[in-house]
Protein backbone atom coordinates (compact mmCIF):
# COMPACT_ATOMS: atom_id res chain seq x y z
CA UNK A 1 76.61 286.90 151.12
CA UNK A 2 73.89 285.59 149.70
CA UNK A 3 73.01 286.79 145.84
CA UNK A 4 70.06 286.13 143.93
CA UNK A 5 70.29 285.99 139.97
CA UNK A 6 68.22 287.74 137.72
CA UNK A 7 66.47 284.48 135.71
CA UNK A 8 63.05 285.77 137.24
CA UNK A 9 62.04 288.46 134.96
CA UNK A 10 64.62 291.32 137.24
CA UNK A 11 66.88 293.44 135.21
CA UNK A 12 69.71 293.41 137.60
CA UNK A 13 71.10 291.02 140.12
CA UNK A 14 70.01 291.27 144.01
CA UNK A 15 72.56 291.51 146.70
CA UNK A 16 70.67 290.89 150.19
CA UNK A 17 72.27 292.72 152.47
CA UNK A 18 71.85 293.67 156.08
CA UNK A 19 69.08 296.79 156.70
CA UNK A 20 70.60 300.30 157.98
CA UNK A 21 70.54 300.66 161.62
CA UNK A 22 67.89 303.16 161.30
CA UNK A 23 64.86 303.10 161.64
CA UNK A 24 64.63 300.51 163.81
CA UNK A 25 61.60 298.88 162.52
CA UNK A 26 63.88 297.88 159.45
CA UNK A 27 66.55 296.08 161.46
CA UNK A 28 65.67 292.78 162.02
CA UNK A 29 65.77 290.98 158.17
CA UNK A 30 68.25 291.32 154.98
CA UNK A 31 67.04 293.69 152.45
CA UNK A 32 66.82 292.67 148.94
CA UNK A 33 68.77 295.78 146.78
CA UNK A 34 69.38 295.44 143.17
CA UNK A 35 72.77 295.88 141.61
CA UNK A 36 74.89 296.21 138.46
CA UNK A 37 76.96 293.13 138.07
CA UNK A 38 80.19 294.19 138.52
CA UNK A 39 78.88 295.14 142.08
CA UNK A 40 78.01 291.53 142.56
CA UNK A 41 81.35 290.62 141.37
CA UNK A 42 83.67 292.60 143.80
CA UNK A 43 81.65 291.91 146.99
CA UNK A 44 81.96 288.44 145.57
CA UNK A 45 86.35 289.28 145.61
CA UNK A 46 86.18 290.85 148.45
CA UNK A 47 83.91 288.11 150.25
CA UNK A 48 86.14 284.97 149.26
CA UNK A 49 89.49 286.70 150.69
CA UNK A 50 88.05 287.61 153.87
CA UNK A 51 85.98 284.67 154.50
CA UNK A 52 89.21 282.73 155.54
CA UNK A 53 91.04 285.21 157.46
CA UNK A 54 89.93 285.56 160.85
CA UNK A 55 90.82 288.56 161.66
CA UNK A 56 88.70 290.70 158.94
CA UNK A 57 84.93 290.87 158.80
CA UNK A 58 82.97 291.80 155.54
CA UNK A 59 79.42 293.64 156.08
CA UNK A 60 77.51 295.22 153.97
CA UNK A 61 74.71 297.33 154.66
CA UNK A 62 71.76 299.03 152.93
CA UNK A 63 72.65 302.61 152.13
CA UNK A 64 70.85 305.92 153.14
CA UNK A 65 68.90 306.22 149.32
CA UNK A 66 66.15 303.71 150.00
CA UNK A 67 65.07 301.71 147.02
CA UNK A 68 67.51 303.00 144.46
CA UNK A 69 69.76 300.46 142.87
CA UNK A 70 73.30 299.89 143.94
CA UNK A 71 72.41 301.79 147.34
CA UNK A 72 75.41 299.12 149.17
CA UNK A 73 77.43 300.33 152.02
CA UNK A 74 80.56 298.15 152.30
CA UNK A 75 82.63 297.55 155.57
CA UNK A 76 85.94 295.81 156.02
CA UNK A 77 86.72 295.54 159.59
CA UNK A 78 90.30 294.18 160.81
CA UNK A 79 90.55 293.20 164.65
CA UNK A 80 93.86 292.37 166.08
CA UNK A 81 94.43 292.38 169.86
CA UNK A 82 93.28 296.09 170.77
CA UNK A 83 93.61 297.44 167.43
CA UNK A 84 90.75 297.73 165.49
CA UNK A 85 90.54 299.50 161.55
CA UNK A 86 87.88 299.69 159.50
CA UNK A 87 87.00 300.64 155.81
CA UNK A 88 83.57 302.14 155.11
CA UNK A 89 82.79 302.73 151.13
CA UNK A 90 79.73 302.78 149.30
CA UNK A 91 80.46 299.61 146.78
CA UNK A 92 79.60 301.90 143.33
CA UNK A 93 82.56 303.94 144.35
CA UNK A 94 84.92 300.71 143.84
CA UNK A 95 86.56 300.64 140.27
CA UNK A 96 88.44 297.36 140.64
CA UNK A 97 89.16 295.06 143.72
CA UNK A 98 91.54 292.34 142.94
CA UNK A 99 92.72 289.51 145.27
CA UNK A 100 96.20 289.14 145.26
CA UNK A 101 97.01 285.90 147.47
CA UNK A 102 98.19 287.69 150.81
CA UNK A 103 96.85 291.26 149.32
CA UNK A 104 93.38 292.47 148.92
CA UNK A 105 93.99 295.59 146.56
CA UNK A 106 90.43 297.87 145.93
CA UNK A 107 90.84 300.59 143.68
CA UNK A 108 88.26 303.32 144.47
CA UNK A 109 87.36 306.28 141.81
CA UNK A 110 89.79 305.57 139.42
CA UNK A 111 90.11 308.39 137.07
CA UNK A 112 92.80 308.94 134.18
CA UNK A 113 95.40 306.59 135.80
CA UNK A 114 94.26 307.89 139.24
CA UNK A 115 92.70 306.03 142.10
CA UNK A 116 91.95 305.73 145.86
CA UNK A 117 93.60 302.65 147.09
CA UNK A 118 93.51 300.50 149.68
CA UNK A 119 95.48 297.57 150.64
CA UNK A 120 94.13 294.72 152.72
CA UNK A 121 96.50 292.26 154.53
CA UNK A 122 97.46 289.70 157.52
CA UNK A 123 98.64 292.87 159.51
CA UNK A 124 96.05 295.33 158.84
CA UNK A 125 94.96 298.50 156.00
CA UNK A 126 97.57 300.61 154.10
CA UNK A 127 95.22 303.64 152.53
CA UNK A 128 96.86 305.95 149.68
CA UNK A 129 94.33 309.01 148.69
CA UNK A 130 96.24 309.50 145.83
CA UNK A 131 97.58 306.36 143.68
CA UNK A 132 99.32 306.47 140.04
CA UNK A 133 98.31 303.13 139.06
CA UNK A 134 100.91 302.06 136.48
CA UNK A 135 99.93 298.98 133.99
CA UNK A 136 102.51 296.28 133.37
């Protein structure tokens, strides 16, 4: 994933990530989109536990809002045999990915206590739409 800091006079870090399929014209070279830093830093979590797993892919993708900051579609896809799952988010909705060894945990709209969760492993996705997350 390549990232681009912001020493050059930019505000916010760049993500470069692949152009929306749509219109085709736009499709053929990585599109520069600035984002906050904690954007940079879970695509960066998310990137360095999938790279070595073969069986997950990590895309992401210019969103529909053309030129507006943090416009970042993220896709997980897990491929197994003849069983294929994917997760499709737009990265501001992630409120904490954390890389737990053997577990991939990203914590989507959290809100008082309450999240979206999903759970990335060797064997696949696990989604809850409604998670108590409980602090130890």
């Amino acid at each position: 994933m390549p990232y681009r800091n912001p020493g050059n006079g930019q505000s916010m870090p760049t993500l470069e990530v692949q152009p929306r399929q749509t219109p085709p014209e736009r499709d053929d070279a990585p599109i520069p989109v600035d984002v906050d830093d904690t954007l940079t830093v879970h695509a960066e979590i998310i990137e360095d536990w999938v790279t070595p797993r073969q069986n997950w892919e990590f895309t992401l993708r210019e969103g529909h809002e053309f030129g507006r900051a943090n416009n970042v579609e993220a896709q997980l896809l897990f491929v197994a045999g003849e069983q294929t799952s994917s997760v499709t988010f737009r990265l501001d909705q992630l409120s904490r990915a954390e890389d737990a060894g053997e577990q991939l945990f990203l914590a989507f709209e959290e809100e008082d206590g309450i999240a979206k969760v999903a759970r990335l492993n060797a064997n696949g996705v696990d989604v809850e739409l409604f998670h108590i997350l409980t602090f130890t």
